[in-house]
N, C-alpha and C. Protein backbone atom coordinates (compact mmCIF):
# COMPACT_ATOMS: atom_id res chain seq x y z
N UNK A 1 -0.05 -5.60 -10.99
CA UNK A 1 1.18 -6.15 -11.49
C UNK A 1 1.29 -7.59 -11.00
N UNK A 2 1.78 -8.43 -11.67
CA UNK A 2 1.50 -10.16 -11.45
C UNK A 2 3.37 -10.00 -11.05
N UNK A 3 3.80 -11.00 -10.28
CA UNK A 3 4.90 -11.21 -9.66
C UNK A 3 4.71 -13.08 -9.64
N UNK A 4 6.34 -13.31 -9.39
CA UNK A 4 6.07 -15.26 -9.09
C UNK A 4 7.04 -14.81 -8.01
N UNK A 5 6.50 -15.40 -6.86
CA UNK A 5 6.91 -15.87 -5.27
C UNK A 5 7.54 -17.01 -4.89
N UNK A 6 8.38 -17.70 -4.10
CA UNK A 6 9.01 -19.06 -4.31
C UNK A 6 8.99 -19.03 -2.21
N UNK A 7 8.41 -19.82 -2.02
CA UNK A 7 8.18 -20.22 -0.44
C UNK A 7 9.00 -21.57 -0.45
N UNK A 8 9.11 -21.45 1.21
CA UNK A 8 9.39 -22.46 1.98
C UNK A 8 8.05 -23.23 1.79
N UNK A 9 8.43 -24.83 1.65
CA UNK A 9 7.10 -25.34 1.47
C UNK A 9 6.12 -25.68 2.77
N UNK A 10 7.28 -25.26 4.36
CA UNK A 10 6.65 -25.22 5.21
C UNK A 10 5.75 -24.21 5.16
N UNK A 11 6.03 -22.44 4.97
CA UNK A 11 5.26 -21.96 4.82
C UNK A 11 4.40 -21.28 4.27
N UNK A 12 4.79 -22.13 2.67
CA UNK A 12 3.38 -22.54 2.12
C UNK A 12 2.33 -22.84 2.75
N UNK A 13 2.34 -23.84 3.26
CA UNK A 13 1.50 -24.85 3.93
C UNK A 13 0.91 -23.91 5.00
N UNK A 14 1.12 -23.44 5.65
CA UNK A 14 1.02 -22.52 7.03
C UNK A 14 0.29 -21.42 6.54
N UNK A 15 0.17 -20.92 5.30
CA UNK A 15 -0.05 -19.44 4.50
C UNK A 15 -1.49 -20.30 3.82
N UNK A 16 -1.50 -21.37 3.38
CA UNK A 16 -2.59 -21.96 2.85
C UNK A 16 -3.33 -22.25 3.78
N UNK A 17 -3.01 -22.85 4.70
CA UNK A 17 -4.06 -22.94 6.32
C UNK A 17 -4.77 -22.35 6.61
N UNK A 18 -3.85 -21.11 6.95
CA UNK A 18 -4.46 -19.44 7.33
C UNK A 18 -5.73 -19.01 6.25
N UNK A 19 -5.05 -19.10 5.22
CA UNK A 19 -6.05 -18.32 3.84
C UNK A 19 -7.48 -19.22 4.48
N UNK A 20 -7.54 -20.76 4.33
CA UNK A 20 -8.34 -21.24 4.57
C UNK A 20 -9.25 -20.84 5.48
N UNK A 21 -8.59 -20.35 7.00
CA UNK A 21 -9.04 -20.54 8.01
C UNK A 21 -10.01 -18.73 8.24
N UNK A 22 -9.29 -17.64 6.89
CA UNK A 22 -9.93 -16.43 7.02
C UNK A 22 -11.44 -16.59 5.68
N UNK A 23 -10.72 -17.82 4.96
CA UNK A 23 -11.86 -17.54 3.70
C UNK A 23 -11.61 -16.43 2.86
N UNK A 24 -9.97 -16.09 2.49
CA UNK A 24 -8.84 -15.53 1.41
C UNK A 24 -8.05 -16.45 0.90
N UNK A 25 -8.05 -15.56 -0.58
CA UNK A 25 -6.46 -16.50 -1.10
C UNK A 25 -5.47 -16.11 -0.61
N UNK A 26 -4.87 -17.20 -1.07
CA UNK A 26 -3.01 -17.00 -0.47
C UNK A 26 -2.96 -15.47 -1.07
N UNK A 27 -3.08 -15.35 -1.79
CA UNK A 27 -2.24 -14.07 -2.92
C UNK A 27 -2.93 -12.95 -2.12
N UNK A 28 -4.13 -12.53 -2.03
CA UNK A 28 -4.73 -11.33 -1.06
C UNK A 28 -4.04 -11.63 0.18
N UNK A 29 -3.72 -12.78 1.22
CA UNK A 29 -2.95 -12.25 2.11
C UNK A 29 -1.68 -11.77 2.34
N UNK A 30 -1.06 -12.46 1.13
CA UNK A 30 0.59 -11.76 0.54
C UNK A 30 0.17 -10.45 0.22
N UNK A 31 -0.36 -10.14 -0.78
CA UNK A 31 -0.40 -8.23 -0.91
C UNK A 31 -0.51 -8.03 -0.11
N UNK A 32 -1.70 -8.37 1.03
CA UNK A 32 -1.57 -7.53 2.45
C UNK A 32 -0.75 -7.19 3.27
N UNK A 33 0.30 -8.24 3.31
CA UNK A 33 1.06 -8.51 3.91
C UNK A 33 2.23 -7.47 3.42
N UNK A 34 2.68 -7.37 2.43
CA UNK A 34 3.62 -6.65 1.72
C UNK A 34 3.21 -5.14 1.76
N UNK A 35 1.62 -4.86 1.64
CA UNK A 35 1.16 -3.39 2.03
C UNK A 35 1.48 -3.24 2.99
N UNK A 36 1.25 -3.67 4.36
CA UNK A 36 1.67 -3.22 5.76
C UNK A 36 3.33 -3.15 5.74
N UNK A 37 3.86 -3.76 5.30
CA UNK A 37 5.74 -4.31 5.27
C UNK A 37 5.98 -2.89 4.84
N UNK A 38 5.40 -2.28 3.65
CA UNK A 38 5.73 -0.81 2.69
C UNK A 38 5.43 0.47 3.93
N UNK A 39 4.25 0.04 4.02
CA UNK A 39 4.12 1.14 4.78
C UNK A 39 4.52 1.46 6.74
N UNK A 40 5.16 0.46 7.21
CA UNK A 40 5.79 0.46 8.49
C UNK A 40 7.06 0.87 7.65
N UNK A 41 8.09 0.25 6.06
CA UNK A 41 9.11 0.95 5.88
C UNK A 41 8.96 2.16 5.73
N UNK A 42 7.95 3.09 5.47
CA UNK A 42 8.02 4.45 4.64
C UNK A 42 8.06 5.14 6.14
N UNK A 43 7.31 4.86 6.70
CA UNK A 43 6.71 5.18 8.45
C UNK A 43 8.28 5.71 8.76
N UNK A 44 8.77 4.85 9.12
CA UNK A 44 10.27 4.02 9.86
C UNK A 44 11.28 4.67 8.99
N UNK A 45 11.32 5.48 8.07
CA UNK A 45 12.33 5.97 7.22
C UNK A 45 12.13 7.70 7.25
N UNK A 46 10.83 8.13 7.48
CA UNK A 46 10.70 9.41 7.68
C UNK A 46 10.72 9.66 9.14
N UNK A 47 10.73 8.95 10.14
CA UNK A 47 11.29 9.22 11.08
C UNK A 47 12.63 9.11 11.62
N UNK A 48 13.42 8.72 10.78
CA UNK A 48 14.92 8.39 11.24
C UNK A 48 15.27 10.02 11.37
N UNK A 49 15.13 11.12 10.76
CA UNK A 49 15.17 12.32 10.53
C UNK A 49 14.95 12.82 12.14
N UNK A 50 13.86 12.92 12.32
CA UNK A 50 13.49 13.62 13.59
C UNK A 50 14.47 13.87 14.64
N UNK A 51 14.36 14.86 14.79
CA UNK A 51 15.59 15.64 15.85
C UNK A 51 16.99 14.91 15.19
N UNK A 52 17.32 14.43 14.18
CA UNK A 52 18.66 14.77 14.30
C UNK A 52 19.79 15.80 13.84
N UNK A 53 19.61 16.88 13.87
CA UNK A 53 20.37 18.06 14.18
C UNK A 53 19.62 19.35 14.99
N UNK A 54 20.40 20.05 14.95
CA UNK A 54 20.12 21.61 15.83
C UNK A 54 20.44 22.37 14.96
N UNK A 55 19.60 23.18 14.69
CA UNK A 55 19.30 24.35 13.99
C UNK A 55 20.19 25.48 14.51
N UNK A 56 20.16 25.60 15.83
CA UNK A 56 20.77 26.82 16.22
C UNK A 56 19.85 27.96 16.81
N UNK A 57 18.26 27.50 16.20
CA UNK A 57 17.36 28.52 16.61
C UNK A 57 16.69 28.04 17.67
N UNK A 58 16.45 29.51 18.89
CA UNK A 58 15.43 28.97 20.00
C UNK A 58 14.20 29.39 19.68
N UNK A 59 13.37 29.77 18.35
CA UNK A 59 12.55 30.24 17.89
C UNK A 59 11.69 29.40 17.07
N UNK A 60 12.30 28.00 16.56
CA UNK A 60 11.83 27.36 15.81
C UNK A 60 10.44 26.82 16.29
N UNK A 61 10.18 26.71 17.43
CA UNK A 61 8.35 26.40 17.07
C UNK A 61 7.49 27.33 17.23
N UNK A 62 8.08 28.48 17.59
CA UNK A 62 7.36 29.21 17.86
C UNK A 62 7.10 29.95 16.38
N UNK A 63 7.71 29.85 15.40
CA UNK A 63 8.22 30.17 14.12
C UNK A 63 7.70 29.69 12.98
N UNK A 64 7.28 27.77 13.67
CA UNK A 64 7.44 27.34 12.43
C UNK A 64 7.26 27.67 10.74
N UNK A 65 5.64 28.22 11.02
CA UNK A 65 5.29 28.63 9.96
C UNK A 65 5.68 29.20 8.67
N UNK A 66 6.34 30.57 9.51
CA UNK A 66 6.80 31.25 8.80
C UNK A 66 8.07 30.98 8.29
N UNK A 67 8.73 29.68 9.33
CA UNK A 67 10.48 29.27 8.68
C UNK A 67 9.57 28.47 7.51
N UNK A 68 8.87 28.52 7.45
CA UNK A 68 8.60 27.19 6.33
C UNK A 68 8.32 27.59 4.98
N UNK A 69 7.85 28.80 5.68
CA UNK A 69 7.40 29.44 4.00
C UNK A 69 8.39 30.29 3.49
N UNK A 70 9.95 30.58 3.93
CA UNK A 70 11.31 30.81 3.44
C UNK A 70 11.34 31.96 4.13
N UNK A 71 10.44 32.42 5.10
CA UNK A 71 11.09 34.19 5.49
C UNK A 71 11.94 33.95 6.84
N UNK A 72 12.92 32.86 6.72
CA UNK A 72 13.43 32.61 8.00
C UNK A 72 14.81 33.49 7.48
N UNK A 73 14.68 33.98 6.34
CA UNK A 73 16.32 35.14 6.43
C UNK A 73 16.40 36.10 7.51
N UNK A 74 15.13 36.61 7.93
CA UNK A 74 15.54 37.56 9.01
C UNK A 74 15.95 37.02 10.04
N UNK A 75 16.62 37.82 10.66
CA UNK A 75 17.81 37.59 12.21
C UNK A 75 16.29 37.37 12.91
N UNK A 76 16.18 36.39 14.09
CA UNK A 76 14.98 36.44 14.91
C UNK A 76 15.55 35.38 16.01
N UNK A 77 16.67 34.51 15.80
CA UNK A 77 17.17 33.88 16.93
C UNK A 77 17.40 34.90 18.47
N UNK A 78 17.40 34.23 19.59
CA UNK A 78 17.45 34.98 20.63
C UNK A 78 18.26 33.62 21.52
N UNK A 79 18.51 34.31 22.59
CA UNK A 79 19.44 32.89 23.65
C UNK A 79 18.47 32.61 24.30
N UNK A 80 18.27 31.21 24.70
CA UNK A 80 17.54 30.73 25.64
C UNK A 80 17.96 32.03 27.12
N UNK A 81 16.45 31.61 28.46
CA UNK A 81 16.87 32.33 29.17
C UNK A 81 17.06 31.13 30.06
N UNK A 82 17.78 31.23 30.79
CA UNK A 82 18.59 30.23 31.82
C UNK A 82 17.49 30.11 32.46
């Protein structure tokens, strides 16, 4: 997919240097650049999730599996033991 970009002409200049100085175009180090940007967001968005709530169960890792594949209807919670 072709896109038009609009820079600072400082770092233009700074982005053309670089390209120079790896022996890339500007444009391969922008996609690159924008690949890593995508994928630290996707990273960074499926972890906001993690631990934030409580289930209620003290069984869940010991469980996982099977909570996963829907047979978590049966009663199987128990109380922690102090």
């Amino acid at each position: 997919m072709k896109m038009t970009i609009y820079f600072e002409e400082s770092d233009y200049r700074r982005l053309k240097a670089i390209s120079l100085e790896l022996g890339r175009s500007p444009a391969s180090l922008v996609r690159d650049a924008v690949a890593a940007f995508v994928r630290r967001r996707l990273r960074a968005k499926k972890v906001q999730s993690l631990g934030s709530g409580r289930s209620g169960r003290y069984d869940l890792s010991e469980r996982a599996e099977e909570l996963l594949k829907g047979e978590f209807l049966r009663p199987a919670c128990r109380t922690p033991t102090p």
